[in-house]
C-alpha atoms as a PDB file:
ATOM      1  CA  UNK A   1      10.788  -5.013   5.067  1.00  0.00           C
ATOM      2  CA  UNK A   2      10.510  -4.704   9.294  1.00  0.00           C
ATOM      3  CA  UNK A   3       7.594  -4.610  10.587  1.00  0.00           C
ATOM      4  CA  UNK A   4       7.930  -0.914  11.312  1.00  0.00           C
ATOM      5  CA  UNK A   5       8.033  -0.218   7.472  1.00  0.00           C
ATOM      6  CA  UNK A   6       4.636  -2.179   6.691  1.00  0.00           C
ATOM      7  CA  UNK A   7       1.584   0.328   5.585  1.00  0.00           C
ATOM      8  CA  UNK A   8      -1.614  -1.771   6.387  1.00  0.00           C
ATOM      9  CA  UNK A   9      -3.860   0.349   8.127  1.00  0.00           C
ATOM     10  CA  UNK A  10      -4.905   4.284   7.542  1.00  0.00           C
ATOM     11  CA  UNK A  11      -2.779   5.280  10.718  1.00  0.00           C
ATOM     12  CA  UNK A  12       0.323   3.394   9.055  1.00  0.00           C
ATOM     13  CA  UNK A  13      -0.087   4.654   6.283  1.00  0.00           C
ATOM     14  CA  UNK A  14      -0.182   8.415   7.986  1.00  0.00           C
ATOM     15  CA  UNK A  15       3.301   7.959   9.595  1.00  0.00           C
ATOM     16  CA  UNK A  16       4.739   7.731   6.146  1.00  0.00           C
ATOM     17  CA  UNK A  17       4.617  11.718   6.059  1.00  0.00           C
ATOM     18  CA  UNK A  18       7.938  13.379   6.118  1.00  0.00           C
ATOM     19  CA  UNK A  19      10.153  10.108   5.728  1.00  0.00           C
ATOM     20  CA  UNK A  20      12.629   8.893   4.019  1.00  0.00           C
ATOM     21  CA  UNK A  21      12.279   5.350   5.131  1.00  0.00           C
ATOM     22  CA  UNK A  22      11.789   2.444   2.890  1.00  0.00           C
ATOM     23  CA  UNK A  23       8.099   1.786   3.050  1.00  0.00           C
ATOM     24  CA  UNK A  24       5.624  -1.751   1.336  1.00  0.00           C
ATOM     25  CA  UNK A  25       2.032  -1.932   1.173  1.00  0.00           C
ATOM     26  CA  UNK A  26       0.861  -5.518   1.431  1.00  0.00           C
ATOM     27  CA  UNK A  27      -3.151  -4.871   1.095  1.00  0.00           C
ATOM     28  CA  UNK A  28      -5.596  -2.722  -0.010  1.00  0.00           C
ATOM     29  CA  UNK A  29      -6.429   0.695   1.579  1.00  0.00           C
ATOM     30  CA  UNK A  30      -9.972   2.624   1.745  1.00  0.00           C
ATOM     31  CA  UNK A  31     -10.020   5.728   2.772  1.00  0.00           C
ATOM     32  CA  UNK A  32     -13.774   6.263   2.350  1.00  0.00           C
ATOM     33  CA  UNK A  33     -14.603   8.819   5.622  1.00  0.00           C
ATOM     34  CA  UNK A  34     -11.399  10.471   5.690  1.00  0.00           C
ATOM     35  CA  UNK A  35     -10.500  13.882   4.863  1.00  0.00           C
ATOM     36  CA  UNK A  36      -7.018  13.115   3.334  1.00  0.00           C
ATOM     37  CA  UNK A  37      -3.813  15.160   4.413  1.00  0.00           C
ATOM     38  CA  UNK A  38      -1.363  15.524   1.515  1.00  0.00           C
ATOM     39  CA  UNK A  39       1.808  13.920   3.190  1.00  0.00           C
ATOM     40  CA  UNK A  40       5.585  14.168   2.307  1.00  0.00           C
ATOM     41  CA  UNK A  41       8.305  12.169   0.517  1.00  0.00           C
ATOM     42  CA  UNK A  42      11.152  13.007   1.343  1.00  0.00           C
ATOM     43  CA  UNK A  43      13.834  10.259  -0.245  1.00  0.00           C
ATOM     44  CA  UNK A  44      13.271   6.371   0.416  1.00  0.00           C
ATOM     45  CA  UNK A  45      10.547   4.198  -1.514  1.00  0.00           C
ATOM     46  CA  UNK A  46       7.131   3.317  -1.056  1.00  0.00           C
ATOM     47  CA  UNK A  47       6.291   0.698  -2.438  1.00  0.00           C
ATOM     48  CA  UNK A  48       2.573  -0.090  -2.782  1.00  0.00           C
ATOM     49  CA  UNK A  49       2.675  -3.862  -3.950  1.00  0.00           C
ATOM     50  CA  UNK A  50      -0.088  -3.402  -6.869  1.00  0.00           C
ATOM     51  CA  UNK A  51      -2.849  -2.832  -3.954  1.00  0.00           C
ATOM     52  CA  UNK A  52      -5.176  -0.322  -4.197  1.00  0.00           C
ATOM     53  CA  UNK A  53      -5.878   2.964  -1.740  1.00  0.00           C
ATOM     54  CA  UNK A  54      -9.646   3.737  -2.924  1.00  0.00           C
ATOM     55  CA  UNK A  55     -11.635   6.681  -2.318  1.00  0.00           C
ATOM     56  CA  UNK A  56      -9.191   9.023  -1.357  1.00  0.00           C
ATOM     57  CA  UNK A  57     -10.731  12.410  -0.866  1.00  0.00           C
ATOM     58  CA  UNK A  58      -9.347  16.069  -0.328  1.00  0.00           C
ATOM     59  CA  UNK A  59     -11.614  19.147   0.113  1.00  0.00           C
ATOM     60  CA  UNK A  60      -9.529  21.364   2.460  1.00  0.00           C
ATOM     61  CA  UNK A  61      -7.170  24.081   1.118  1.00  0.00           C
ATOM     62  CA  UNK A  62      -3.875  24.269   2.665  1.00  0.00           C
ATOM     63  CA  UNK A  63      -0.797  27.206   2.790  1.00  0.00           C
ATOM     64  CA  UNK A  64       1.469  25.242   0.981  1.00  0.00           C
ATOM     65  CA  UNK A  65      -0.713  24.682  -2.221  1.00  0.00           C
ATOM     66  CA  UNK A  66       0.063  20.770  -3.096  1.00  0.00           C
ATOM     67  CA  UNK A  67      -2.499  18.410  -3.439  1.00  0.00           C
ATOM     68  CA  UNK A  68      -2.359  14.651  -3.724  1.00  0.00           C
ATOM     69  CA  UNK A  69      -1.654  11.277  -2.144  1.00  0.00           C
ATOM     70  CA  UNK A  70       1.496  13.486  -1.405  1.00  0.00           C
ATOM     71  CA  UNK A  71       2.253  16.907  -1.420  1.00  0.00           C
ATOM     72  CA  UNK A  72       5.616  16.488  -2.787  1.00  0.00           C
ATOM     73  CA  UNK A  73       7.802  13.607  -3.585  1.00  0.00           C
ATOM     74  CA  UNK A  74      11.456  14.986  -3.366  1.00  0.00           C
ATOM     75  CA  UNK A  75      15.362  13.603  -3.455  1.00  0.00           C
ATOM     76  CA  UNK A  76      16.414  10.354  -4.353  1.00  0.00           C
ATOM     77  CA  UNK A  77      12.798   8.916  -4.035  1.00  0.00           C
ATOM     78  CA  UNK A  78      10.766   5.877  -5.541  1.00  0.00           C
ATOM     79  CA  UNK A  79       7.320   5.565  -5.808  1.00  0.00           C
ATOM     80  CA  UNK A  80       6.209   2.478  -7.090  1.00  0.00           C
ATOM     81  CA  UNK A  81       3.271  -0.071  -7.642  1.00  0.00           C
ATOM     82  CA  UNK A  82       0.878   2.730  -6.159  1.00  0.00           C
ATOM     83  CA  UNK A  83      -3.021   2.000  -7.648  1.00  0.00           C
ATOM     84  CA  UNK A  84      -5.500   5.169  -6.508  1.00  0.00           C
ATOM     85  CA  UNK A  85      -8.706   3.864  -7.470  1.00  0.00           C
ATOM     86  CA  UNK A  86     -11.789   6.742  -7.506  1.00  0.00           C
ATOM     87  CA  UNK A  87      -9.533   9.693  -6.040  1.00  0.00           C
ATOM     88  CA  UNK A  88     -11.268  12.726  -5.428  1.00  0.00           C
ATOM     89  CA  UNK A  89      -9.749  16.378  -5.058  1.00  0.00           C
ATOM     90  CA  UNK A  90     -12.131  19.191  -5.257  1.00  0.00           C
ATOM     91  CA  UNK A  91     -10.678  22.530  -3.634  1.00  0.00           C
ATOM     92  CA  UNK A  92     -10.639  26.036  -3.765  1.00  0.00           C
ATOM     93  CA  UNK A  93      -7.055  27.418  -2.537  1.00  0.00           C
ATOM     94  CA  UNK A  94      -5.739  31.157  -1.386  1.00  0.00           C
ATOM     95  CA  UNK A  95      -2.353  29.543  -2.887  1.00  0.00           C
ATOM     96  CA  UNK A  96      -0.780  30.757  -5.705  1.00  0.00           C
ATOM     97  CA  UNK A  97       0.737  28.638  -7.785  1.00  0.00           C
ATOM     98  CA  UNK A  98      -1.486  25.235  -6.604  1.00  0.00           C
ATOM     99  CA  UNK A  99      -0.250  21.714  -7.485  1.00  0.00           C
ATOM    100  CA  UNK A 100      -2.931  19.475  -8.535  1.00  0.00           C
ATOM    101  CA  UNK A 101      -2.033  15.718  -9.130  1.00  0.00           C
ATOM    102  CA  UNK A 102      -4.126  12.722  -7.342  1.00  0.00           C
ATOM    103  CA  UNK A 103      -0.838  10.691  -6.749  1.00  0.00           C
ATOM    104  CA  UNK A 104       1.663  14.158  -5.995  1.00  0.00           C
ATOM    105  CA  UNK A 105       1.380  17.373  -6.196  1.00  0.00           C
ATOM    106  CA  UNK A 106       5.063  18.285  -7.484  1.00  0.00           C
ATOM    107  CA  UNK A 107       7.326  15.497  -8.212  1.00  0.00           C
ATOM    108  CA  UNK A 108      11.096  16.738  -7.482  1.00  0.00           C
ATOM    109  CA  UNK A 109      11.098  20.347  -7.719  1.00  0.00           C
ATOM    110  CA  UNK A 110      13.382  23.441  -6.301  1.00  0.00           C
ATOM    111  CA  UNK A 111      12.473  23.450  -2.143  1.00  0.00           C
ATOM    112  CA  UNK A 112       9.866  26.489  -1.079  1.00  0.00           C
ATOM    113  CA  UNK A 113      10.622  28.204   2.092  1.00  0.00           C
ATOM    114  CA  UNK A 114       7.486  25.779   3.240  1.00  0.00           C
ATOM    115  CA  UNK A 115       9.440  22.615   2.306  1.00  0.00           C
ATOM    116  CA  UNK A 116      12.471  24.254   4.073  1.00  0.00           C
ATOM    117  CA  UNK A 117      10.388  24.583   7.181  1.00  0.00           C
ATOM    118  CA  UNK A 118       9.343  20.971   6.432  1.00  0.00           C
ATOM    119  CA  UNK A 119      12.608  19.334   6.553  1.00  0.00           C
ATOM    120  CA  UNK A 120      13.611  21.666   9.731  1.00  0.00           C
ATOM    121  CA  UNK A 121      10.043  20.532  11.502  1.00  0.00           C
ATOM    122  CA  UNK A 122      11.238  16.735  10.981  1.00  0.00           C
ATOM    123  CA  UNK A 123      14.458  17.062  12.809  1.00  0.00           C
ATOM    124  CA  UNK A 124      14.795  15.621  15.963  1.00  0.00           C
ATOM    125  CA  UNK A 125      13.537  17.775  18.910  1.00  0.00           C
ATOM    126  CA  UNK A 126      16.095  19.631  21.386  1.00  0.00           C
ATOM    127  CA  UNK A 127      18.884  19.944  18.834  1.00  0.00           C
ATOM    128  CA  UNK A 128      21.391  23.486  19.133  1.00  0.00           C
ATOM    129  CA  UNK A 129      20.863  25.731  16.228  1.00  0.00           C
ATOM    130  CA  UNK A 130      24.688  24.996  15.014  1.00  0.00           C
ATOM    131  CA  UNK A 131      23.488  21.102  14.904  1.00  0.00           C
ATOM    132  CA  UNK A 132      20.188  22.164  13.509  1.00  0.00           C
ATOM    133  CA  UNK A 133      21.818  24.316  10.533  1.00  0.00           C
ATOM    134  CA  UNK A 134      24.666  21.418   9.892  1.00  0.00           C
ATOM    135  CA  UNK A 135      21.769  18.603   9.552  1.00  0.00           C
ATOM    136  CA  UNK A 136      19.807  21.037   7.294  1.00  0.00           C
ATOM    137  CA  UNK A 137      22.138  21.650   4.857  1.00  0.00           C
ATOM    138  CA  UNK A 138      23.187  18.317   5.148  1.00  0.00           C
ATOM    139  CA  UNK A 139      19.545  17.508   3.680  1.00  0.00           C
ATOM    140  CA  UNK A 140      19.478  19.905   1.362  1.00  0.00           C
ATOM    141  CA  UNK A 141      22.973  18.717  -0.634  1.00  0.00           C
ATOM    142  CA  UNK A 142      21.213  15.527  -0.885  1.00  0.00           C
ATOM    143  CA  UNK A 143      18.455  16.779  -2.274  1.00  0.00           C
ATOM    144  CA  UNK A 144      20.227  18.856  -5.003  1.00  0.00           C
ATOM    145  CA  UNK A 145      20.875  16.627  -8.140  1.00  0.00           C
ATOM    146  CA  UNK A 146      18.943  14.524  -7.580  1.00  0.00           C
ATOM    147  CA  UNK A 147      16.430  12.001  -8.990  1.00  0.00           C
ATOM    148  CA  UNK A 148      12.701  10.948  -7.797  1.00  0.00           C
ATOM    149  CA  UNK A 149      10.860   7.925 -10.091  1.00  0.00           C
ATOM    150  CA  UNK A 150       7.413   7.045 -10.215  1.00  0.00           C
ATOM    151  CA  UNK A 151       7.207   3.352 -11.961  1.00  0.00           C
ATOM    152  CA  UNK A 152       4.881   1.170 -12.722  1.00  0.00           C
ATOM    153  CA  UNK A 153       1.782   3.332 -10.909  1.00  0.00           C
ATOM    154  CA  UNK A 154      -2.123   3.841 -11.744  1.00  0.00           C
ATOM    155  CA  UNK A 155      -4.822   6.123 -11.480  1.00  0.00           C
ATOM    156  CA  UNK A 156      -8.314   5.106 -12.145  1.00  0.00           C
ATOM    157  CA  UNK A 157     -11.420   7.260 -12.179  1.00  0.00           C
ATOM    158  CA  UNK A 158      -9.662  10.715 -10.680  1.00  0.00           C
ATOM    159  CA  UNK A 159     -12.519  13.631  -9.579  1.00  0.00           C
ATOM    160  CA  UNK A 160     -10.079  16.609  -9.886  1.00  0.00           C
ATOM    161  CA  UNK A 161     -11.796  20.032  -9.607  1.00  0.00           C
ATOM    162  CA  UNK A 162      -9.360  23.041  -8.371  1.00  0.00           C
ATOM    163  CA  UNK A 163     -10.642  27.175  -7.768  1.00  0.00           C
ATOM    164  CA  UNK A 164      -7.336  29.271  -7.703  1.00  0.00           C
ATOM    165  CA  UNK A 165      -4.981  31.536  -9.562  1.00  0.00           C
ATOM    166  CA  UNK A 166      -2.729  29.949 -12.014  1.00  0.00           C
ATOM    167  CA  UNK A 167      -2.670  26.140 -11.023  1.00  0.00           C
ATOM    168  CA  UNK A 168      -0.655  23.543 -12.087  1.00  0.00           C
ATOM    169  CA  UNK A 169      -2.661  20.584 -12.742  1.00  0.00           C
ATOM    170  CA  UNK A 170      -2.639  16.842 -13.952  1.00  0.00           C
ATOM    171  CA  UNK A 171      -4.625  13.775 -12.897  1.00  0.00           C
ATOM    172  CA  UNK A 172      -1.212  12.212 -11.967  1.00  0.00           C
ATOM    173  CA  UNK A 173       1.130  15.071 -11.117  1.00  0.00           C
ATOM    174  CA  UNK A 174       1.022  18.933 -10.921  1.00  0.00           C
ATOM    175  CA  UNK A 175       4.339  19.588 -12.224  1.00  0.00           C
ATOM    176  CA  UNK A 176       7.499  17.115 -12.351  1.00  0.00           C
ATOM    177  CA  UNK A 177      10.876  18.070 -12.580  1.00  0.00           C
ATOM    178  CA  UNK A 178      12.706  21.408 -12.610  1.00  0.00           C
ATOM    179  CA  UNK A 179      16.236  23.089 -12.697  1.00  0.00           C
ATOM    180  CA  UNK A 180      17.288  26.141 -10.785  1.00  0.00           C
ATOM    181  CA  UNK A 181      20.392  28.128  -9.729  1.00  0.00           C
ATOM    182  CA  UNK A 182      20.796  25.726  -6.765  1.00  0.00           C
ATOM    183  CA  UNK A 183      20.866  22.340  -9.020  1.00  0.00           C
ATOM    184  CA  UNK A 184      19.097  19.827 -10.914  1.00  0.00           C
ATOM    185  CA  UNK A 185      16.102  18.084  -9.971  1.00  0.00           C
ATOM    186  CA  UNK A 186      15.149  15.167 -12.313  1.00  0.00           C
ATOM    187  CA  UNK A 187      12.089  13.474 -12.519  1.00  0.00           C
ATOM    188  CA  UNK A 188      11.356  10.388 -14.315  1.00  0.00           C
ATOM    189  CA  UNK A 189       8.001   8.858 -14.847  1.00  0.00           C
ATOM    190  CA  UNK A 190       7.449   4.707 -16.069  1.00  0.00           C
ATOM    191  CA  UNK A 191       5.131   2.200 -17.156  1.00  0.00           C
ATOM    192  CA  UNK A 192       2.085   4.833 -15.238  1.00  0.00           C
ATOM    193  CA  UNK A 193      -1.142   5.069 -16.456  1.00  0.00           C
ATOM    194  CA  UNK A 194      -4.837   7.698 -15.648  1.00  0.00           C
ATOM    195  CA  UNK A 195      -7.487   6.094 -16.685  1.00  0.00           C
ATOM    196  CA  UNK A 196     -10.809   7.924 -17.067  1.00  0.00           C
ATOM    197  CA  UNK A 197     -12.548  10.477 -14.870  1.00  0.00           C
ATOM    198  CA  UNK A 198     -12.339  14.575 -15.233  1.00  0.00           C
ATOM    199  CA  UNK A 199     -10.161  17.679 -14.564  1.00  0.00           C
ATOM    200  CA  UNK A 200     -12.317  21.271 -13.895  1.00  0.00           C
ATOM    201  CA  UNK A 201     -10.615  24.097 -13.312  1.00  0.00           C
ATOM    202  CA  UNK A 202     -11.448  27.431 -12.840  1.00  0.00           C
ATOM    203  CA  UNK A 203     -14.671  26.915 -15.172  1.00  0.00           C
ATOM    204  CA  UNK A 204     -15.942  29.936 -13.453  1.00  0.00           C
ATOM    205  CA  UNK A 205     -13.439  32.240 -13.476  1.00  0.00           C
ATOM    206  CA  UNK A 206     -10.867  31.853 -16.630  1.00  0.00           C
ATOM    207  CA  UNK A 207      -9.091  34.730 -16.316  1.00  0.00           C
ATOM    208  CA  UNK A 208      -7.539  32.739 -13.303  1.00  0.00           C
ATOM    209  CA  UNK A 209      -5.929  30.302 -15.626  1.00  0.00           C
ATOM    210  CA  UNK A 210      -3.905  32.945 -17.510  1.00  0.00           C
ATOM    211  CA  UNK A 211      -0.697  31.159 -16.065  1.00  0.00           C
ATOM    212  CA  UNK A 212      -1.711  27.976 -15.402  1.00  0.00           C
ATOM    213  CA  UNK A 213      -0.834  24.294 -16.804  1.00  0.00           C
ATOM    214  CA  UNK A 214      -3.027  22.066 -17.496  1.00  0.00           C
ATOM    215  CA  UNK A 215      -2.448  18.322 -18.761  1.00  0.00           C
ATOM    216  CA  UNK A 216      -4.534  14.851 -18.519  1.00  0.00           C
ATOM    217  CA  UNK A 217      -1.761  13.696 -17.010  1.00  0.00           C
ATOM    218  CA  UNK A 218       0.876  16.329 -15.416  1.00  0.00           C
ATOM    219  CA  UNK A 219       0.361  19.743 -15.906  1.00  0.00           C
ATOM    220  CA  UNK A 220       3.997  21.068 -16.226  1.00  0.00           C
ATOM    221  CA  UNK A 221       6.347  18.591 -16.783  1.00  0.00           C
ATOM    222  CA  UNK A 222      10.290  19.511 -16.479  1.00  0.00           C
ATOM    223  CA  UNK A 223      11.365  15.821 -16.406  1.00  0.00           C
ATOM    224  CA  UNK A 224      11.238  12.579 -18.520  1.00  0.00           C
ATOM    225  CA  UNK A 225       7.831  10.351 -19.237  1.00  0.00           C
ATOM    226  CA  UNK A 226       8.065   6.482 -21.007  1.00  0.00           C
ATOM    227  CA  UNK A 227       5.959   4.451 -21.600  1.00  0.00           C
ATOM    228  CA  UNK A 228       3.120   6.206 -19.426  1.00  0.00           C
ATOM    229  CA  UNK A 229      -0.583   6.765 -20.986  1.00  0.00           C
ATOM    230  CA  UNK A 230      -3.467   8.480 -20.198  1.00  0.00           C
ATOM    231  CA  UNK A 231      -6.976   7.710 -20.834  1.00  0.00           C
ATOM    232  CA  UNK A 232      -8.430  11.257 -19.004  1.00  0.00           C
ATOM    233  CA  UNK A 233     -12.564  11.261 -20.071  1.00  0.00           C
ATOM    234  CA  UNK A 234     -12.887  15.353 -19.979  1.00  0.00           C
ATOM    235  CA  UNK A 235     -10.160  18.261 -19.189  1.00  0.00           C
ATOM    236  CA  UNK A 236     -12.325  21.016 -18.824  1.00  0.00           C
ATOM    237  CA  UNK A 237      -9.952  24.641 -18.280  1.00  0.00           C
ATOM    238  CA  UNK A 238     -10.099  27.598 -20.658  1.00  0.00           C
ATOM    239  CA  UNK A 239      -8.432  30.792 -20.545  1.00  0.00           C
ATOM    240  CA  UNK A 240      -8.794  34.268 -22.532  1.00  0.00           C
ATOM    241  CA  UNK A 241      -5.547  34.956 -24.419  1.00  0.00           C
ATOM    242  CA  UNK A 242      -6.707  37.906 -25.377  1.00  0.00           C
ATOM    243  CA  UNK A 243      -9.416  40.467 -24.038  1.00  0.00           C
ATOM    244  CA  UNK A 244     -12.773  40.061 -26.029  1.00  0.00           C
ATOM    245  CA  UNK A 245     -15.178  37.496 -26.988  1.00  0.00           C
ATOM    246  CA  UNK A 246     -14.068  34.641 -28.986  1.00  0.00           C
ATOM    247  CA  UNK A 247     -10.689  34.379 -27.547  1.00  0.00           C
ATOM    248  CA  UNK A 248     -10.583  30.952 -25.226  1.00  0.00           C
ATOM    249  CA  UNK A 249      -8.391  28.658 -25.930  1.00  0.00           C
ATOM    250  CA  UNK A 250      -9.070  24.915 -24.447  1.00  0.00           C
ATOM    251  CA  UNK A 251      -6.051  23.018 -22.802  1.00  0.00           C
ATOM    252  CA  UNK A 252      -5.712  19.257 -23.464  1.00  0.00           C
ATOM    253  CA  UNK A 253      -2.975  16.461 -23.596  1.00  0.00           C
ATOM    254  CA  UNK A 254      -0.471  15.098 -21.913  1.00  0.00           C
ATOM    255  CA  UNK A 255       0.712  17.912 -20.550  1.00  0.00           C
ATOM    256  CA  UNK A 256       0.440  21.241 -21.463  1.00  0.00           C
ATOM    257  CA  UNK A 257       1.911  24.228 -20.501  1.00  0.00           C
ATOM    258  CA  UNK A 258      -0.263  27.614 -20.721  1.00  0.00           C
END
């Protein structure tokens, strides 16, 4: 890789957001101090060379709802040899559906009208609206059919507690994969592993899960999983099914839907 494309400092690793470069992390990362801001994927590969990025923490809600070393990972994308070691996510968010995951919050997923802004926010500055409109839905045919892999990536010890109405939730990813009117939008997750720590949500308020998905490792998952496992120490979620006492029903797994 150029030297442009190396992450090995927190500001380098900040300039990843919104690319679609081809990034490699040659060293560890701590982010102990920082109030992490979900960044975006948007095609490429990062690479993370089997190095850690520690202590990751995020406590601030945002509009868009997605929570995670990214917010989304989107297009013909690979994330690879990523280890978050003692991630920590605890936030209560106005958004409705929130996506929970400590490496992504959605992995490949139909564009919002905030990821459309997203991609139009990334093009270069002092462009005609007629150029503007052709490179947008330039981006967005690329984006349609395609395919984003995560391989061979780790969580260890993820601190995941969420507050909000019908969250999607995993200690990897919130949801992965999905197919609309517009196209398909495959996700495929390898040789990943979550490895201890705890998912809360809504352990306060229930009746806020009534749509929500739940999962020790993603919540809704529309796409393919191999050889992935998850060692997740407590998923803590319930939700009344059914009005009246005696009615909860737990989530737990892999990941389940509600």
């Amino acid at each position: 890789p150029t030297a442009a494309a190396i992450v090995h400092d927190i500001p380098s690793l900040r300039a990843v957001d919104g690319s679609n470069g081809v990034y490699y992390q040659p060293c560890d990362l701590d982010l102990t101090g920082e109030q992490w801001s979900p960044m975006y994927l948007l095609g490429g590969r990062y690479d993370g060379g089997g190095h850690k990025i520690a202590n990751m923490t995020i406590t601030q809600d945002n509009p868009a709802g997605k929570f995670g070393l990214f917010a989304q990972v989107q297009g013909n994308t690979t994330l690879c040899n990523v280890n978050l070691v003692d991630p920590v996510i605890n936030v209560t968010t106005s958004a409705s559906p929130a996506y929970v995951g400590a490496l992504c919050g959605r992995l490949n997923t139909a564009l919002s009208a905030e990821d459309r802004a997203k991609l139009i926010g990334n093009l270069p500055p002092g462009l005609s609206p007629i150029v503007k409109q052709a490179l947008l839905d330039e981006l967005l045919a690329g984006l349609l059919n395609s395919r984003s892999d995560i391989l061979s990536c780790g969580v260890d010890n993820p601190q995941i507690t969420v507050n909000g109405k019908d969250p999607l939730v995993g200690t990897v990813v919130g949801e992965a994969g999905q197919k609309d009117a517009e196209g398909t939008y495959l996700s495929r997750i390898w040789d990943t592993w979550s490895r201890g720590g705890s998912v809360a949500v809504n352990v306060s308020s229930p009746e806020d899960n009534a749509g929500a998905s739940i999962g020790g490792f993603v919540g809704l998952n529309q796409g393919y999983i191999a050889r992935s496992y998850t060692t997740a120490g407590s998923i803590t979620a319930q939700k009344e099914s059914v009005p009246g006492p005696g009615t909860e029903d737990a989530y737990d797994g892999f990941g389940t839907q509600g």
